[in-house]
Protein backbone atom coordinates (compact mmCIF):
# COMPACT_ATOMS: atom_id res chain seq x y z
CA UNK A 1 38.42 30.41 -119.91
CA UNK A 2 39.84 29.10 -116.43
CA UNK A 3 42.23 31.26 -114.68
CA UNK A 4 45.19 29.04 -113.84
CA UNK A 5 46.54 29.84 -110.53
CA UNK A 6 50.60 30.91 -110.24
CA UNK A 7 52.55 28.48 -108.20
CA UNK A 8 53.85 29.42 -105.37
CA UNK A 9 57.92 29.55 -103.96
CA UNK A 10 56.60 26.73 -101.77
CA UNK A 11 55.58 24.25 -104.17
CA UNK A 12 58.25 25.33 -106.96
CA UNK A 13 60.84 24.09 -104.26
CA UNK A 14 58.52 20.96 -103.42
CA UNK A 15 58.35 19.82 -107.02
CA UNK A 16 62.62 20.64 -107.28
CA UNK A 17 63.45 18.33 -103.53
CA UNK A 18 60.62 15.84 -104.76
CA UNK A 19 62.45 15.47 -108.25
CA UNK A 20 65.71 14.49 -107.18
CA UNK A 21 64.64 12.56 -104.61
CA UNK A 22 62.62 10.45 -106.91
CA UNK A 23 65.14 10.55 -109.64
CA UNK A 24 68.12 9.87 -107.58
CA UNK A 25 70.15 12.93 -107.21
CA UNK A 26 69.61 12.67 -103.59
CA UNK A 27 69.62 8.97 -101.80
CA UNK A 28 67.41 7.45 -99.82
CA UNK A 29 68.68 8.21 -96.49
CA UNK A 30 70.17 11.25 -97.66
CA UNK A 31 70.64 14.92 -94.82
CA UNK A 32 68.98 17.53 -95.72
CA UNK A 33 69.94 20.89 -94.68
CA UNK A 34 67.25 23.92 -94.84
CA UNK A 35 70.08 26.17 -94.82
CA UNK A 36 71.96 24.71 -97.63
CA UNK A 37 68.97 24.15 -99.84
CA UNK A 38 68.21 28.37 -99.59
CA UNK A 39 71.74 28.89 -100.61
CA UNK A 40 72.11 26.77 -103.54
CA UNK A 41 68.52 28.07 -104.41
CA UNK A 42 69.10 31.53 -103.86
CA UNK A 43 66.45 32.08 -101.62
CA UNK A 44 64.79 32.30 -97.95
CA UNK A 45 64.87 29.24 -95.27
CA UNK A 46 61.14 29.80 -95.36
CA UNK A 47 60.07 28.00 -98.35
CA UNK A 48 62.48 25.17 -98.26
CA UNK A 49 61.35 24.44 -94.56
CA UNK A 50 57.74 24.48 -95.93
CA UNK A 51 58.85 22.62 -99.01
CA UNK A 52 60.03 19.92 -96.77
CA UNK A 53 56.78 19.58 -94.35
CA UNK A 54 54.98 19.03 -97.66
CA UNK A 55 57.37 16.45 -98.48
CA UNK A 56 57.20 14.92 -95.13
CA UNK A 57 53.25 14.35 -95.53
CA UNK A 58 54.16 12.83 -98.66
CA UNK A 59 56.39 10.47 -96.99
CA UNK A 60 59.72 11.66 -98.98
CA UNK A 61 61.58 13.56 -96.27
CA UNK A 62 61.60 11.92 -92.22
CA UNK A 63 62.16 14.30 -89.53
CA UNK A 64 64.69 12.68 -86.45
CA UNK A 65 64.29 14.67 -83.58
CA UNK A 66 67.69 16.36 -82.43
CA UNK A 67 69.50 14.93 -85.79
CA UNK A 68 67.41 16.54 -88.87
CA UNK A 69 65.84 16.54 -91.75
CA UNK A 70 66.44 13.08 -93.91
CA UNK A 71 65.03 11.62 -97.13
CA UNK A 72 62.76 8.47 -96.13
CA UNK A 73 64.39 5.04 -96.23
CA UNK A 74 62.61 1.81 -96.08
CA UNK A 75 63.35 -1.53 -94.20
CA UNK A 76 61.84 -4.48 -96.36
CA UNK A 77 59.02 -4.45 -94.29
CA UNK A 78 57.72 -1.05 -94.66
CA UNK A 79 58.21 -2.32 -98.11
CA UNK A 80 55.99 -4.92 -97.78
CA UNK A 81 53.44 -2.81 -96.04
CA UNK A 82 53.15 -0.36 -98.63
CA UNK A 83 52.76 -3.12 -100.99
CA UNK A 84 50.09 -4.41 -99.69
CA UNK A 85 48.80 -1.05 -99.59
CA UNK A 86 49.16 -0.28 -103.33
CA UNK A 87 47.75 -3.96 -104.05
CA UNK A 88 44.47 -2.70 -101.81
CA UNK A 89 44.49 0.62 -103.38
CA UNK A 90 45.08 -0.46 -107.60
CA UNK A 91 42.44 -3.58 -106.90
CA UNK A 92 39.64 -1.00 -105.17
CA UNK A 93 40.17 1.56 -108.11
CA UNK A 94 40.22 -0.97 -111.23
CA UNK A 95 36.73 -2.53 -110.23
CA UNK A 96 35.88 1.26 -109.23
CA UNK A 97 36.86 2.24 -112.72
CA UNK A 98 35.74 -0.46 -114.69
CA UNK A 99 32.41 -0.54 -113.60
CA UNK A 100 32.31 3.44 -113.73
CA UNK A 101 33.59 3.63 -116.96
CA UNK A 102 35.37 0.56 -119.04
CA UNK A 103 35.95 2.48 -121.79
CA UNK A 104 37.50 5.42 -121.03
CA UNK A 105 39.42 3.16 -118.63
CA UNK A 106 41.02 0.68 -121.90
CA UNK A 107 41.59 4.18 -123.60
CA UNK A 108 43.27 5.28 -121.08
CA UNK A 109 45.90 2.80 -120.57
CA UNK A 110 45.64 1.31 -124.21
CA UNK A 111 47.28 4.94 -125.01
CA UNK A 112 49.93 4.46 -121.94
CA UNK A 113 50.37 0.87 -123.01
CA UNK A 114 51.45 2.21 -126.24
CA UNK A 115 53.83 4.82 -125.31
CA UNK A 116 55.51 2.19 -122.83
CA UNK A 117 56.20 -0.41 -125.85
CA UNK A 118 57.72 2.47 -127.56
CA UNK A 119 59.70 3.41 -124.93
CA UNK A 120 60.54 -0.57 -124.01
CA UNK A 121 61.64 -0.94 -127.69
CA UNK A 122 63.89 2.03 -127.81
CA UNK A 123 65.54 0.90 -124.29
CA UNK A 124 64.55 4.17 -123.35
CA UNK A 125 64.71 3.31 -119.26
CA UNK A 126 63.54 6.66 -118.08
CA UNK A 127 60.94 6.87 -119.81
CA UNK A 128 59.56 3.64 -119.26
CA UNK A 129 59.35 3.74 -115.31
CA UNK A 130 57.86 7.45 -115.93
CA UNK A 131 55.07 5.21 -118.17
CA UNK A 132 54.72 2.50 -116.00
CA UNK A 133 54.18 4.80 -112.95
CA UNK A 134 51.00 6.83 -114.84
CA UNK A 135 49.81 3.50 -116.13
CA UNK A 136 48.94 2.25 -112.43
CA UNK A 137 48.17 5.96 -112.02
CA UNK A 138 44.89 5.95 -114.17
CA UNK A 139 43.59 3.18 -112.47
CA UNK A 140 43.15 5.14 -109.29
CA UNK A 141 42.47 8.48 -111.24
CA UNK A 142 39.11 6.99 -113.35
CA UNK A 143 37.91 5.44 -110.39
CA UNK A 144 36.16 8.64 -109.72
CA UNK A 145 36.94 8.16 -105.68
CA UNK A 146 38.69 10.25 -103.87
CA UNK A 147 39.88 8.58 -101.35
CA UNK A 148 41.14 5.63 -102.86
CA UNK A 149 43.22 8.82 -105.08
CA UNK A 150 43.82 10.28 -101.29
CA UNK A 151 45.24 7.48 -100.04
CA UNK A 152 47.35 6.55 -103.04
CA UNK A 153 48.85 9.57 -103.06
CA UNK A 154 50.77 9.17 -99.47
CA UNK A 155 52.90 6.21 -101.11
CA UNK A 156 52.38 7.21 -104.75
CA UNK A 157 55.80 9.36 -104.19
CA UNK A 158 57.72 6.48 -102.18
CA UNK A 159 56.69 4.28 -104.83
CA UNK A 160 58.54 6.36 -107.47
CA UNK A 161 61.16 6.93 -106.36
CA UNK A 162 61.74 3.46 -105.36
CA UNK A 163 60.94 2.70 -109.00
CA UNK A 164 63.32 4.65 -110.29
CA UNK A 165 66.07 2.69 -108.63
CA UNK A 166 65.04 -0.74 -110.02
CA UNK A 167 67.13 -2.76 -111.53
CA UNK A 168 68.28 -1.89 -115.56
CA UNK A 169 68.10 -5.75 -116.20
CA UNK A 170 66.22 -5.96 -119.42
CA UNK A 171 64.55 -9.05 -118.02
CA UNK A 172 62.42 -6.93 -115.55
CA UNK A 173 61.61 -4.81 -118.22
CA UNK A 174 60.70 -7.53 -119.92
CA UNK A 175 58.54 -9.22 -117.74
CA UNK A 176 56.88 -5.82 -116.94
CA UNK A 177 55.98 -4.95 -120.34
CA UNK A 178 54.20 -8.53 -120.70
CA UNK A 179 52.43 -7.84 -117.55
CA UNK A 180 51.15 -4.48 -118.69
CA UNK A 181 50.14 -6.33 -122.00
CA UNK A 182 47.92 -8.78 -120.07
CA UNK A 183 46.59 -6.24 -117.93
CA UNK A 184 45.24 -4.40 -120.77
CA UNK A 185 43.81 -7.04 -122.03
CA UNK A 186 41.53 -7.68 -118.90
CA UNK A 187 40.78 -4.20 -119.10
CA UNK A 188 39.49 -4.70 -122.53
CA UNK A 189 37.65 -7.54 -122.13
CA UNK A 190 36.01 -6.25 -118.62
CA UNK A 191 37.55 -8.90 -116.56
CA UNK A 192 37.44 -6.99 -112.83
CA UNK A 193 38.40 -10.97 -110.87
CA UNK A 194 41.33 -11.40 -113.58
CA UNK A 195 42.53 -7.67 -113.22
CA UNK A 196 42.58 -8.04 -109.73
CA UNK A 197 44.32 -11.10 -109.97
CA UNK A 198 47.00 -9.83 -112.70
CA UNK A 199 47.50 -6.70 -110.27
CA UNK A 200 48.48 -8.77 -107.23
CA UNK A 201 51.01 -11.01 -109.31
CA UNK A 202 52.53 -7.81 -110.56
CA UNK A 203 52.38 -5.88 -107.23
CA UNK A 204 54.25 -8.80 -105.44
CA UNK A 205 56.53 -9.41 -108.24
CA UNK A 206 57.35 -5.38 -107.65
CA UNK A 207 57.30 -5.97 -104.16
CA UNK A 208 60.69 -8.64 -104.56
CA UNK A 209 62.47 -5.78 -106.80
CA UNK A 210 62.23 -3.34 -104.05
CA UNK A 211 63.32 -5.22 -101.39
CA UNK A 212 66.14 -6.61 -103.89
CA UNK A 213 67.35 -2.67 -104.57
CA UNK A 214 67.61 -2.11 -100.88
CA UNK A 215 70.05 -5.13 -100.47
CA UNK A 216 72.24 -3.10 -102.90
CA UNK A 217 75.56 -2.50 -101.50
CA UNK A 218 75.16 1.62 -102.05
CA UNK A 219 72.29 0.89 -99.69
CA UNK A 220 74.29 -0.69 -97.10
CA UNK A 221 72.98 -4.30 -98.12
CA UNK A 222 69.83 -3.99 -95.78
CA UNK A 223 67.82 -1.65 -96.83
CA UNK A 224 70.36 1.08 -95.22
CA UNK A 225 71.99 3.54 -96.99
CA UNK A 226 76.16 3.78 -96.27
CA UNK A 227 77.42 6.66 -95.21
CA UNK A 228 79.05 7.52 -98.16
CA UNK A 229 75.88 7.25 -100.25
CA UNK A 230 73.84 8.89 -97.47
CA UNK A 231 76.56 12.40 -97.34
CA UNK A 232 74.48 15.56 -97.69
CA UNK A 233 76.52 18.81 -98.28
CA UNK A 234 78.97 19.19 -95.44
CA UNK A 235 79.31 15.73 -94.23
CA UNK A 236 82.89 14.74 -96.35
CA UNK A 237 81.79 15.18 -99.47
CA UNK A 238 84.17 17.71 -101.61
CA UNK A 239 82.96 20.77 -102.70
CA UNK A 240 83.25 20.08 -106.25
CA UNK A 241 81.40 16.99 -105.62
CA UNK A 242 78.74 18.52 -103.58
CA UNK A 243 78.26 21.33 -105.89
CA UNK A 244 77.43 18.29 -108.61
CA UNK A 245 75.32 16.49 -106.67
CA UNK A 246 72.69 18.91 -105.68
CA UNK A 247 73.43 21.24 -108.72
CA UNK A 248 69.60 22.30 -109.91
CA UNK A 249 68.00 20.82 -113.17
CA UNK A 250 68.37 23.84 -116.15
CA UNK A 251 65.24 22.24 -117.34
CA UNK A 252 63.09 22.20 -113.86
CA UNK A 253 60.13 24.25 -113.24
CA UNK A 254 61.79 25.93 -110.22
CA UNK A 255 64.98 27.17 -112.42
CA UNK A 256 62.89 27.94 -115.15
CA UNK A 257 60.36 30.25 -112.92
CA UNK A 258 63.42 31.72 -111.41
CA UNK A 259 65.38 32.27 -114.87
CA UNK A 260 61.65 34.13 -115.81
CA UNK A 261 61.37 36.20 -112.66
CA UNK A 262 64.76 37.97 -113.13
């Protein structure tokens, strides 16, 4: 029997900031302010302030020298960049993992595959990004490096959150779904040039929905947020609207292990 080791204060406020940032409760852009994190969290500036260094290796949170402590935002081509990062990254681990193992590798994703369709069929949005991210995800997981898992990991979080501001159009979700499909497929049949192939078309085609959310007017049409969209508490937002903005998730692993320590 392993001994599973408690999570800290530290990484229970991590995984809270990380969620909304990747979910949307905060913005891209967004201030964040140590001091009114530990209020609304009910505890010491300590842990949010090493919360947010975590999150700042992660790439989430950007630190401006004499200004603060901001959510990242992204210019189309830091976009691009980390594109062409992923498309290095998901090409290096699929050969990696289908010459390691191809079958655990078409179990893997056949059963993610799966879940996805049921999700695409029930127009169940949420749950389909939340899919589509693990999907990519056990590509660099079975390739059994690393580094490769290393290196994803500094723009796996970006990438998420990003995702999870793509467009609602069903025909993205459409044309993601068949992707996935003939992904899967190569997987099956042990196709590594096709994969790679597939995962490039799909990475670019990804690439032209991110830059496409940043032109969003909320984002200030170029890859900026405006300054409404980019308030934090204090900066003219009300308090009622403040209060609902960064109000903590009932359901969260940070309220629940504070809900259990009282």
């Amino acid at each position: 029997m392993k001994l599973v080791r408690p999570k800290s204060l530290t990484e229970l406020v991590a995984e809270e900031i990380r969620a909304r940032i990747i979910d949307g409760r905060i913005g891209l852009g967004a201030a964040l302010s140590e001091n009114g994190l530990a209020a609304e969290l009910g505890i010491s500036k300590t842990p949010v302030r090493e919360a947010l260094m975590q999150l700042r290796q992660e790439g989430l949170v950007q630190v401006q020298p004499q200004r603060g402590t901001y959510v990242f935002r992204l210019e189309a081509e830091q976009v691009a960049m980390i594109s062409e990062l992923r498309d290095l990254l998901e090409e290096a681990a699929a050969r990696a993992a289908l010459a390691r193992n191809p079958d655990a590798l078409a179990e893997r994703m056949g059963r993610i595959y799966a879940a996805m369709r049921r999700a695409y069929d029930a127009d169940d949005r949420v749950a389909y990004r939340k899919l589509d991210g693990e999907y990519h995800e056990a590509l660099i997981e079975l390739s059994g490096n690393p580094y490769i898992r290393g290196a994803y990991r500094q723009i796996s979080f970006c990438i998420q959150a990003l995702r999870s501001r793509l467009s609602n159009e069903a025909q993205l979700n459409r044309q993601s779904i068949a992707e996935h499909r003939e992904m899967l497929r190569l997987v099956k049949a042990r196709d590594a040039a096709g994969l790679a192939r597939a995962l490039r078309a799909h990475i670019a085609q990804t690439r032209r929905s991110y830059i496409a959310v940043l032109k969003r007017p909320e984002f200030g049409g170029n890859g900026a947020p405006s300054a409404a969209y980019a308030r934090g508490p204090g900066q003219g937002a009300t308090a009622k609207a403040r209060k609902r903005r960064y109000q903590p998730d009932a359901t969260s692993a940070f309220a629940a292990a504070r809900s259990g320590a009282r």
